[in-house]
Protein backbone atom coordinates (compact mmCIF):
# COMPACT_ATOMS: atom_id res chain seq x y z
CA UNK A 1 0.00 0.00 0.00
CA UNK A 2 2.80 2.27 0.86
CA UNK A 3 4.57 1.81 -2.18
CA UNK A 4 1.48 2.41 -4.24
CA UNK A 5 1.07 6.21 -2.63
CA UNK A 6 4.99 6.58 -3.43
CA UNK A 7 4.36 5.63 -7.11
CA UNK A 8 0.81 7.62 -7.51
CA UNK A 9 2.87 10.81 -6.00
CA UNK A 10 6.25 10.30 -7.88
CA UNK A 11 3.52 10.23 -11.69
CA UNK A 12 2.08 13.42 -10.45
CA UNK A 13 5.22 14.99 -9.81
CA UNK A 14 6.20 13.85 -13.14
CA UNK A 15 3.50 14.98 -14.97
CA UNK A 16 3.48 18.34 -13.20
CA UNK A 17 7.00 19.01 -14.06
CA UNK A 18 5.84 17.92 -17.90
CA UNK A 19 3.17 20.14 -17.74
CA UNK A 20 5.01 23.08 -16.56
CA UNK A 21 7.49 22.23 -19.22
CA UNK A 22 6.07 21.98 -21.50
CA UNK A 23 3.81 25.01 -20.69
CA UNK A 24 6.83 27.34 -20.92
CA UNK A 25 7.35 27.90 -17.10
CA UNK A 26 10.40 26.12 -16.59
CA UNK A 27 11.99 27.24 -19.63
CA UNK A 28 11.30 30.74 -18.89
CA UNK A 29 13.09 30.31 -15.66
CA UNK A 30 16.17 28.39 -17.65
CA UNK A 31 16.08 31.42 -20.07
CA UNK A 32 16.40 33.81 -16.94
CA UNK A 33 19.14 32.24 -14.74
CA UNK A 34 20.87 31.47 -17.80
CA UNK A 35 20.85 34.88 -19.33
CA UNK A 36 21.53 36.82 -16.03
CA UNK A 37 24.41 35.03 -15.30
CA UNK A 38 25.74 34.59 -19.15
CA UNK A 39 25.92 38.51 -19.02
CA UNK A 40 27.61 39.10 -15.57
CA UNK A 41 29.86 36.59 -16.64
CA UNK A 42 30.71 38.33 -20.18
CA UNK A 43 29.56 42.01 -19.59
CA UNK A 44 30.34 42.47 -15.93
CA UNK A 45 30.98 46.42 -16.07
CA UNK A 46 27.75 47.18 -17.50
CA UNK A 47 26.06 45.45 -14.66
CA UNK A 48 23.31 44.80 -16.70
CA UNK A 49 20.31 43.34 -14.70
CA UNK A 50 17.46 41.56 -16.09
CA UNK A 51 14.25 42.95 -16.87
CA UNK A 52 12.15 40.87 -18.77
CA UNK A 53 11.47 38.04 -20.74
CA UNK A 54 9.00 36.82 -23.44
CA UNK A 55 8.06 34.06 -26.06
CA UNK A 56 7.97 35.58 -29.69
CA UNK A 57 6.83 33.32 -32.39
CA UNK A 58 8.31 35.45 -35.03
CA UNK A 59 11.77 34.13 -34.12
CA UNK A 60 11.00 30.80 -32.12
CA UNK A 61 13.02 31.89 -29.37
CA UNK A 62 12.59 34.13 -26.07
CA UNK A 63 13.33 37.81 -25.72
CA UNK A 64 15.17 38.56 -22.59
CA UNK A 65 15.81 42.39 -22.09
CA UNK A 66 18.17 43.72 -19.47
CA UNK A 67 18.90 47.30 -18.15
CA UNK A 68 22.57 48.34 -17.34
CA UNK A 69 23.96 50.95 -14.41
CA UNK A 70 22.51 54.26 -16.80
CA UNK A 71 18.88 52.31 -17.24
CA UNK A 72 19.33 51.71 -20.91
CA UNK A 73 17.83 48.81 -22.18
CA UNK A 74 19.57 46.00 -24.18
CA UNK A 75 18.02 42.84 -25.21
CA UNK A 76 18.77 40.13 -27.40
CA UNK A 77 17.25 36.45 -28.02
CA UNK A 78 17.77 33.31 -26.23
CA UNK A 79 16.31 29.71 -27.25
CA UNK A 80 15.91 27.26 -28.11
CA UNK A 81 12.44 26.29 -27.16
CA UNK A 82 12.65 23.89 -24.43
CA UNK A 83 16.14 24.63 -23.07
CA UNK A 84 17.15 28.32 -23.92
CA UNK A 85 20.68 28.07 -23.24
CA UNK A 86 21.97 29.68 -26.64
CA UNK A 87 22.44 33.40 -26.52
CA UNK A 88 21.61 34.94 -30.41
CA UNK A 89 20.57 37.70 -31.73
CA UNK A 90 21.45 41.00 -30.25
CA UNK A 91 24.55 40.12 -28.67
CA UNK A 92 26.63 42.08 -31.47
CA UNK A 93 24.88 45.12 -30.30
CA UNK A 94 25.62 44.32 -26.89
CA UNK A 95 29.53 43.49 -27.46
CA UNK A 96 30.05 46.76 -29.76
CA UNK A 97 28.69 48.99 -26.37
CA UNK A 98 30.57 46.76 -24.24
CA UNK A 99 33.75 47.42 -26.36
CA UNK A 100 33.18 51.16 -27.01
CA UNK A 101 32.70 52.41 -23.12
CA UNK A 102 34.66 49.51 -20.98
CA UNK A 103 37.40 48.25 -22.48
């Protein structure tokens, strides 16, 4: 009997992390983490902090926007889909300021 509760609850958790998934949650939260830490990482004098993410169909990855220390907004995309680990997009824009007032 006990093992049966310990299955039933380890499917639901399953399924809820599928769900969430699979809903775009989690890989909202990937694309967040990721990004905030890809740029203090790269672009650490520009302090750039994130502000906001979103899914855009147009280019089947996420927008993630960040502000630096003068509240200037940079953004750039990040994807894929399911595991947005993969910084595009943007990040020329965002290397040309970095090189042209910090190094």
């Amino acid at each position: 009997m006990k093992n049966k509760k310990i299955m039933i609850f380890a499917i639901v958790v399953i399924l809820l992390i599928v769900v969430l998934w699979l809903g775009g949650i989690i890989p909202k939260q990937i694309a967040k983490i990721y990004g905030a830490q890809y740029m203090n990482k790269h672009f650490p004098k520009m302090q750039l902090e994130y502000d906001n993410i979103e899914w855009n169909e147009y280019f089947g990855d996420y927008i993630i926007t960040f502000k630096d220390k003068e509240n200037k907004t940079h953004g750039c995309v990040i994807g894929p889909k399911y595991f947005p680990i993969n910084m595009g997009q943007g990040m020329v824009e965002i290397r040309e300021t970095y090189m042209e007032n910090y190094k």
